[in-house]
N, C-alpha and C. Protein backbone atom coordinates (compact mmCIF):
# COMPACT_ATOMS: atom_id res chain seq x y z
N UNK A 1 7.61 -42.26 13.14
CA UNK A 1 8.41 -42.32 14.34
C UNK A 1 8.23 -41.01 15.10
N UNK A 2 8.06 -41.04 16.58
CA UNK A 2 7.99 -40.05 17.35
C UNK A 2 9.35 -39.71 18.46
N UNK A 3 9.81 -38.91 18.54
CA UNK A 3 11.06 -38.28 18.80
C UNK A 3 10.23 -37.38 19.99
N UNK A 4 11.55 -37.48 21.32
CA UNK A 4 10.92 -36.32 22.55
C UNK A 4 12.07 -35.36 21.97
N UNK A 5 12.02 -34.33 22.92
CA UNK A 5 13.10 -33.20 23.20
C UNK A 5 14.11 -33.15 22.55
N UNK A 6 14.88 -34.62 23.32
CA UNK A 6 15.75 -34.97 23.22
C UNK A 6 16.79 -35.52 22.01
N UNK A 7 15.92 -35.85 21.52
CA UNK A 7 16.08 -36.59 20.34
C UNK A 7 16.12 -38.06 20.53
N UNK A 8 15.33 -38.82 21.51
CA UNK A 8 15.31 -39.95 21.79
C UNK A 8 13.80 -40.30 21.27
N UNK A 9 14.11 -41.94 20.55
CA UNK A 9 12.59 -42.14 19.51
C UNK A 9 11.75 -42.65 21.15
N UNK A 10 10.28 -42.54 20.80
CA UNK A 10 9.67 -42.80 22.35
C UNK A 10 8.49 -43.71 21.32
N UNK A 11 8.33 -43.75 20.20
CA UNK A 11 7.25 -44.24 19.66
C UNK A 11 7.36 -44.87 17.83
N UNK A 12 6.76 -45.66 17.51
CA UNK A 12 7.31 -46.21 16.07
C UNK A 12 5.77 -47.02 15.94
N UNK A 13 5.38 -46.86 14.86
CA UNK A 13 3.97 -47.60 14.23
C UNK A 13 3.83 -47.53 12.74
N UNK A 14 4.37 -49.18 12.39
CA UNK A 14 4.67 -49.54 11.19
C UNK A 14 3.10 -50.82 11.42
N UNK A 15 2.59 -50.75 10.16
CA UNK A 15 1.81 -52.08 9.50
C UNK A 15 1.01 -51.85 10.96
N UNK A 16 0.51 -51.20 11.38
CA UNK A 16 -0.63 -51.69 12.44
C UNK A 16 0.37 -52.00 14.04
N UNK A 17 1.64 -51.95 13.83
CA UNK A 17 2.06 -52.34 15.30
C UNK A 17 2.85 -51.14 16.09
N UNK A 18 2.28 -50.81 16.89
CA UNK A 18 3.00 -49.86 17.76
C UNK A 18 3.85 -50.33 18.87
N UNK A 19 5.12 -49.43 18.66
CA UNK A 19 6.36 -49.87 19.63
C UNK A 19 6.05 -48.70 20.42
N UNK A 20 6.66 -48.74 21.89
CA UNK A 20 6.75 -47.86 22.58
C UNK A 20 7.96 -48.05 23.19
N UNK A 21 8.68 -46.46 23.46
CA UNK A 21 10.45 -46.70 24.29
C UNK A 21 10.19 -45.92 25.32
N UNK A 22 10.77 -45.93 26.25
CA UNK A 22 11.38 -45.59 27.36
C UNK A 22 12.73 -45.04 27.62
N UNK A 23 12.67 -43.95 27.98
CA UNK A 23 13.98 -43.80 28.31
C UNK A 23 14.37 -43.82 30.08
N UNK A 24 14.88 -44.49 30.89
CA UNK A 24 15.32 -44.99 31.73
C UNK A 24 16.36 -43.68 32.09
N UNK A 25 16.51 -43.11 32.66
CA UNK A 25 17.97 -41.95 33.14
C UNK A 25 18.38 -42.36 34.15
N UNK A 26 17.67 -43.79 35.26
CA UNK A 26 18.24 -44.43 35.88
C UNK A 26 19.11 -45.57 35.48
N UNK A 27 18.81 -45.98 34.53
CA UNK A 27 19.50 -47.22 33.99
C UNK A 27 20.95 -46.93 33.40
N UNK A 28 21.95 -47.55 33.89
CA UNK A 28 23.41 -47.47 33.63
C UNK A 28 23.75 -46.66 32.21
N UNK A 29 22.71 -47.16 31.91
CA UNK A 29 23.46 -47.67 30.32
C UNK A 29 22.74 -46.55 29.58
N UNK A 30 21.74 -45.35 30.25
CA UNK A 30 21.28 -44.47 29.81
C UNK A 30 19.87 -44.20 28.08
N UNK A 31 20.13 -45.73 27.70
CA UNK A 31 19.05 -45.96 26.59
C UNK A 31 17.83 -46.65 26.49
N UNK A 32 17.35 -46.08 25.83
CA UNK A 32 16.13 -46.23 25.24
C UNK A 32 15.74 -47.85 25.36
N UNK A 33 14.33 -48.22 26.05
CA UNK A 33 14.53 -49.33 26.07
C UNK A 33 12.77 -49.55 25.48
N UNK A 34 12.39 -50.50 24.96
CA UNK A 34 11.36 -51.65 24.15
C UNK A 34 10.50 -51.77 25.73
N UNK A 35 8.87 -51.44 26.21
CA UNK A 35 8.82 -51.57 27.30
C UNK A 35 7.06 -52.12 26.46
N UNK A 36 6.65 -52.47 24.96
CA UNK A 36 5.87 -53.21 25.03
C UNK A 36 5.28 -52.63 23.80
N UNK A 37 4.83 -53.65 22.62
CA UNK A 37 4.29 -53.80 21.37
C UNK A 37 2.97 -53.91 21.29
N UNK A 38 1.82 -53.04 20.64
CA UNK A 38 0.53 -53.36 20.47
C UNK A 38 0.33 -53.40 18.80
N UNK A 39 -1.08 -54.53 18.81
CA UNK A 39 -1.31 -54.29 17.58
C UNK A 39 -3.07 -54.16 17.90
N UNK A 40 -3.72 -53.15 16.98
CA UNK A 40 -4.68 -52.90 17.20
C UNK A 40 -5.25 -52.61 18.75
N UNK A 41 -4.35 -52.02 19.34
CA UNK A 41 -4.36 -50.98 20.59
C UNK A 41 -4.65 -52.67 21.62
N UNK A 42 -4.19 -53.40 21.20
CA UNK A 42 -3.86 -54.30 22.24
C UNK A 42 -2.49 -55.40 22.41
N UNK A 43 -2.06 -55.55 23.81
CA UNK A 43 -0.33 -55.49 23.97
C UNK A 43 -0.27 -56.96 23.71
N UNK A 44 0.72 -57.14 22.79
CA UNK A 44 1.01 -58.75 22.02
C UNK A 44 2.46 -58.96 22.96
N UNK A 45 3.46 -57.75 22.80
CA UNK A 45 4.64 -58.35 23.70
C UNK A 45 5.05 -57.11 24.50
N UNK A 46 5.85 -58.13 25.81
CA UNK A 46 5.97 -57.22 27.40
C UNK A 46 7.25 -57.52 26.75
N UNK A 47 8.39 -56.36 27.26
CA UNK A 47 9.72 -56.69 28.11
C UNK A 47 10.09 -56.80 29.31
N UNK A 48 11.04 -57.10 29.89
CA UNK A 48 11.60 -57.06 31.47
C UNK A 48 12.67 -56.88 31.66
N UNK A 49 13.29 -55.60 32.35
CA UNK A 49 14.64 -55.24 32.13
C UNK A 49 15.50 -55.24 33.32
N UNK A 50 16.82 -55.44 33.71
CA UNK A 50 17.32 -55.64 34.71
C UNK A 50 18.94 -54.33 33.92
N UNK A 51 19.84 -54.96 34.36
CA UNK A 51 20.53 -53.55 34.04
C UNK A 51 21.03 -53.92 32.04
N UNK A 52 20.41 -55.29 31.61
CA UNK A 52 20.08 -55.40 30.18
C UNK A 52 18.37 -56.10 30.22
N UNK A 53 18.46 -56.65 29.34
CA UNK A 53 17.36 -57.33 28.56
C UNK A 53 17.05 -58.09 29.22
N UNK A 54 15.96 -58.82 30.29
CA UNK A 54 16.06 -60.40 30.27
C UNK A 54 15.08 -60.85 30.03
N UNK A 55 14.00 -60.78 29.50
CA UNK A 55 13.15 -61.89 28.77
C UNK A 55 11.98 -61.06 28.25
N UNK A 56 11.28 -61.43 27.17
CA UNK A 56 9.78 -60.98 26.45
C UNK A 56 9.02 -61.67 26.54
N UNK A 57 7.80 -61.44 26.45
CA UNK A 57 6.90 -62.19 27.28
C UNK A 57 6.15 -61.98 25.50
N UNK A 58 5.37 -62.84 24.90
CA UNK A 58 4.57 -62.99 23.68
C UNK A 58 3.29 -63.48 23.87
N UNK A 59 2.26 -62.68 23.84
CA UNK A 59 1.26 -63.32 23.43
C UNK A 59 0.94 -64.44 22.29
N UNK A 60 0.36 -65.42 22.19
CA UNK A 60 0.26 -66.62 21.50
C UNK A 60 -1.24 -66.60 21.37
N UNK A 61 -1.98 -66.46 20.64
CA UNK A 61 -3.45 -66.64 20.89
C UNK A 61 -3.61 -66.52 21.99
N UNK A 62 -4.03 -66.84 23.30
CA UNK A 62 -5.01 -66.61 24.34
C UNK A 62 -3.65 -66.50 25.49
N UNK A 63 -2.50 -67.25 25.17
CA UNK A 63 -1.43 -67.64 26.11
C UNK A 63 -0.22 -66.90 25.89
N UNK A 64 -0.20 -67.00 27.55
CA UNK A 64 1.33 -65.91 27.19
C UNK A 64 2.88 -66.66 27.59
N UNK A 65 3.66 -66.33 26.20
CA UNK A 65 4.97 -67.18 26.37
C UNK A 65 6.11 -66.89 27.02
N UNK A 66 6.86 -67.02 27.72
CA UNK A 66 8.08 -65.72 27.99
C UNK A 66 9.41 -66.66 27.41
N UNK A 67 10.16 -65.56 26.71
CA UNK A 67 11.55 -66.19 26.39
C UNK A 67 12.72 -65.27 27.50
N UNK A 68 13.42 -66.00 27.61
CA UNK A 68 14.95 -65.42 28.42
C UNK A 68 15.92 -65.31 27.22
N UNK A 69 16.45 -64.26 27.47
CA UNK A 69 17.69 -63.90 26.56
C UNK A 69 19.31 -64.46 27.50
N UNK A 70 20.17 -64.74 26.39
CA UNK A 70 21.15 -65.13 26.88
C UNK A 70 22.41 -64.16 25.84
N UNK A 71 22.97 -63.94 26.43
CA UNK A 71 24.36 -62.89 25.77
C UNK A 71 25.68 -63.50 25.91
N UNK A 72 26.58 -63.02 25.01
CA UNK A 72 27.67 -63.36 24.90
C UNK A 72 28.76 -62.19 25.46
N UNK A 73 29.85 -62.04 25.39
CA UNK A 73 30.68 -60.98 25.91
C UNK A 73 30.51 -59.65 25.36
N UNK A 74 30.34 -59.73 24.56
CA UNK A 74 30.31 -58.62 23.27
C UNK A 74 28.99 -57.77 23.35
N UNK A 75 27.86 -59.08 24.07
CA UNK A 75 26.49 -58.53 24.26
C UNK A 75 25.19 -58.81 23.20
N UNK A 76 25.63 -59.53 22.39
CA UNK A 76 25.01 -60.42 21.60
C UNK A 76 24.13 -61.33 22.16
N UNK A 77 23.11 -61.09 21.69
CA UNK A 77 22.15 -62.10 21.84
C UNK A 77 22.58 -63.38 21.46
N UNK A 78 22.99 -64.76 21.70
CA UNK A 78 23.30 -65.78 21.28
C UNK A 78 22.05 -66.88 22.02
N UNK A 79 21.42 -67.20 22.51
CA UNK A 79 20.23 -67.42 22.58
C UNK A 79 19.00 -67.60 23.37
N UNK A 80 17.81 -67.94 23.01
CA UNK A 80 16.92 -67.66 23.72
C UNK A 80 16.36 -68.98 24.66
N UNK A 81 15.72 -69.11 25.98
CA UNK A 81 15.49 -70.25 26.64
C UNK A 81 13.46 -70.57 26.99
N UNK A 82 13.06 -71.04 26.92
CA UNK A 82 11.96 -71.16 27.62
C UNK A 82 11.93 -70.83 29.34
N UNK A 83 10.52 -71.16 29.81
CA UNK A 83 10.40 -71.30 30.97
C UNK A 83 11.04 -72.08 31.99
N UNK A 84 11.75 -73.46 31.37
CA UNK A 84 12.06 -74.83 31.72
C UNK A 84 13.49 -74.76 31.71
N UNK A 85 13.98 -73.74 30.93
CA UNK A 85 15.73 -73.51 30.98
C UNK A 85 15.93 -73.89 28.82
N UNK A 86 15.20 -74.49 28.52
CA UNK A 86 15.48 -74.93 27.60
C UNK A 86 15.97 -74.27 26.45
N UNK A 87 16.87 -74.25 25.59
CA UNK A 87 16.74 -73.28 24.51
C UNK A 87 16.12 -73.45 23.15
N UNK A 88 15.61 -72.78 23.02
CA UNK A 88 14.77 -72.70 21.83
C UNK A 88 15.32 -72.11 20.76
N UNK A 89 16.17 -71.02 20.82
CA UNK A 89 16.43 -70.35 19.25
C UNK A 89 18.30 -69.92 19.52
N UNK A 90 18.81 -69.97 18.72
CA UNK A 90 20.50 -69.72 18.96
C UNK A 90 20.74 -68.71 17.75
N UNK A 91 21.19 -67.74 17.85
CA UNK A 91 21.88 -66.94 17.12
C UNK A 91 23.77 -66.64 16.54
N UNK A 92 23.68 -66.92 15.52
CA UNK A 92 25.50 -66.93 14.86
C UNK A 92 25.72 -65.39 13.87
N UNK A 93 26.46 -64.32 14.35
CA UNK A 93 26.68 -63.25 13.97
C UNK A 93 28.11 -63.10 12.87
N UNK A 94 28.37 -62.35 11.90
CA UNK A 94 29.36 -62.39 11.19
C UNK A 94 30.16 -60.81 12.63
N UNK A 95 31.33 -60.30 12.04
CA UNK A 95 31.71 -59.68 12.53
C UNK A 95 31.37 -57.94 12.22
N UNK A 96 30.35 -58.02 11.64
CA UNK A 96 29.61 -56.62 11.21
C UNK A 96 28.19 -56.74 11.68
N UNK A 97 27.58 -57.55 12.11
CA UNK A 97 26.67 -57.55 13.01
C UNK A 97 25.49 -58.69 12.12
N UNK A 98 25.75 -58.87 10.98
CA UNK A 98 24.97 -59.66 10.11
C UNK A 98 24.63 -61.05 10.35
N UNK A 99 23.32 -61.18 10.99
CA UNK A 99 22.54 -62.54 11.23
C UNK A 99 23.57 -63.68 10.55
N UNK A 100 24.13 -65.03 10.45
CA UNK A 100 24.47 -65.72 9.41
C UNK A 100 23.97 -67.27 9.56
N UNK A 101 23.54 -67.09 10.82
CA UNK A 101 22.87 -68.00 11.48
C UNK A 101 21.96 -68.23 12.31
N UNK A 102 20.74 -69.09 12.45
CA UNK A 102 19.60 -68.76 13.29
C UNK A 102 18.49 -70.31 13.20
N UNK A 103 18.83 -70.49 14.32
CA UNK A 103 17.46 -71.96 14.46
C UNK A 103 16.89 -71.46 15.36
N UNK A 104 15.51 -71.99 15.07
CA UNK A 104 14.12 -71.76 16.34
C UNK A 104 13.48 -70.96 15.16
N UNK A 105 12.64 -70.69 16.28
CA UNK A 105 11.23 -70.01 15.07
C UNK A 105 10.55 -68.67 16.32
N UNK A 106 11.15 -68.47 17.48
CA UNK A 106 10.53 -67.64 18.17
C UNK A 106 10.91 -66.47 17.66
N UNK A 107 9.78 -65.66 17.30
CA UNK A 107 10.01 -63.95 16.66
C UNK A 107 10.83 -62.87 18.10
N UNK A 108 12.26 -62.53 17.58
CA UNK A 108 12.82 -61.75 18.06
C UNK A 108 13.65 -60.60 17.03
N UNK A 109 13.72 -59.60 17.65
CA UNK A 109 14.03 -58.25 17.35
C UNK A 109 15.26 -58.03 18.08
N UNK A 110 16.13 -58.32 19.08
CA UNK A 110 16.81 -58.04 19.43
C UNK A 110 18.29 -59.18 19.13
N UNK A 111 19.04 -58.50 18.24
CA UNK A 111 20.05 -59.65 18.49
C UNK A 111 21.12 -59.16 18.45
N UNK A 112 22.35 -58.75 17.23
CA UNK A 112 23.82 -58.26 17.61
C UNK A 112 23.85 -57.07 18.48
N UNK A 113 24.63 -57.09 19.38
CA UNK A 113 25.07 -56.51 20.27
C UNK A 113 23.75 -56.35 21.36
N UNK A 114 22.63 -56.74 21.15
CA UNK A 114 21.62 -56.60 22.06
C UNK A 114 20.78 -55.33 21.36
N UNK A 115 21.18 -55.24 20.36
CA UNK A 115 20.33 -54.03 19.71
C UNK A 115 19.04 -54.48 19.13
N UNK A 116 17.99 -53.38 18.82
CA UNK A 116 16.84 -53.83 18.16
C UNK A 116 16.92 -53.11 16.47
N UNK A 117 17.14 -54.53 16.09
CA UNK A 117 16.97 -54.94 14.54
C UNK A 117 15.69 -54.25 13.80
N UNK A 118 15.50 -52.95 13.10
CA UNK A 118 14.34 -52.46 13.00
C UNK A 118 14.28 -53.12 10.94
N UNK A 119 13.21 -53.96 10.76
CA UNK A 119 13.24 -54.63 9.82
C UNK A 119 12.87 -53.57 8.76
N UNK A 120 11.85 -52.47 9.40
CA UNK A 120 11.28 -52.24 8.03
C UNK A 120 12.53 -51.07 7.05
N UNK A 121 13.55 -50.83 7.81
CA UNK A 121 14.79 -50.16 6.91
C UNK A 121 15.82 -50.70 6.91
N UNK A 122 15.78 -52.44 7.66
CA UNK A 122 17.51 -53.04 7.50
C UNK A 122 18.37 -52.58 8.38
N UNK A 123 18.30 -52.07 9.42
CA UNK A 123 19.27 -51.40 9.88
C UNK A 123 18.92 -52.02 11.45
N UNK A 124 19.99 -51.84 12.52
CA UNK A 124 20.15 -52.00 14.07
C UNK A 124 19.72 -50.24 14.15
N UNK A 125 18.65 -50.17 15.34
CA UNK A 125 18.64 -49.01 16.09
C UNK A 125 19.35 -48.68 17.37
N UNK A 126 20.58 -47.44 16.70
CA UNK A 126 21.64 -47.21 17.88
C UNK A 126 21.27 -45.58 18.30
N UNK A 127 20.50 -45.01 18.46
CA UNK A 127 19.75 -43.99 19.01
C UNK A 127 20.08 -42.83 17.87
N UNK A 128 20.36 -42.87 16.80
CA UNK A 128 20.21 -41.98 16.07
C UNK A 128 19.19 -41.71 15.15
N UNK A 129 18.62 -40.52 14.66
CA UNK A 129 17.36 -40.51 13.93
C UNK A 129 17.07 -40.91 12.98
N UNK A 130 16.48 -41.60 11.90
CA UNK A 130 16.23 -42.28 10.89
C UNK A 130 15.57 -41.46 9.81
C-alpha cells in the first residue's frame, strides 16, 4: 500500500491488481475515492462519481458492463442495476456492517455504508492505515 503526505492510501497492489485512489478536496465528503483497477497494467474497472458512487463500469472479455449503485439511508449499498434499470444483485447487512445477504453474481467491493470492503484483511476501508 502507498500512502501520500497525508496519510491518505493513493495506491494498493495485491495478486497482480492495482487499485488507484484519489483524493478529491473538492468533493463534500473530502475522501478518498476508487477512480480505476488494472490488472497486468491494463484497466478492467472505471468508477463514476457524483457527490457518492454511481456506477462501475467492468470489463468482461472484450465488453464493457456498467452497474449503477443504489443506497439506502444509512448509505448502504442495497443494490445494483444494469443499463436497462434492471437489478441484478441486492445486498442485506446485519447491524455491524456484516454481508448476511447477497444475490447476483456481479463482483463488487463496495457495500455497507458505501465503503470499500478490502478482502485481502476482512476489514471496510475507513481512511485509516493498515
Amino acid at each position: 500500500m502507498v500512502y501520500d503526505g497525508d496519510g491518505n492510501r493513493v495506491r494498493e497492489a495485491v495478486s497482480g491488481v492495482a487499485t488507484k485512489y484519489l483524493v478529491d478536496t473538492l468533493n463534500p465528503t473530502g475522501l478518498p475515492q476508487v477512480l480505476d483497477e488494472t490488472v497486468n497494467g491494463a484497466v478492467t474497472r472505471t468508477y463514476a462519481y457524483g457527490l457518492q458512487r454511481i456506477s462501475e463500469n467492468q470489463l468482461n472479455g472484450s465488453t464493457w458492463t456498467p452497474s449503477f449503485y443504489s443506497y439506502d439511508g444509512h448509505g448502504n449499498v442495497r443494490f445494483l442495476s444494469n443499463s436497462a434499470g434492471t437489478v441484478t444483485d441486492k445486498y442485506q447487512y446485519d447491524a455491524f456492517g456484516r454481508l448476511i445477504a447477497l444475490t447476483g453474481t456481479t463482483p463488487n467491493t463496495f457495500e455497507y455504508s458505501g465503503e470499500w470492503f478490502d478482502s485481502n484483511v476482512g476489514l471496510y476501508y475507513l481512511r485509516a492505515r493498515i
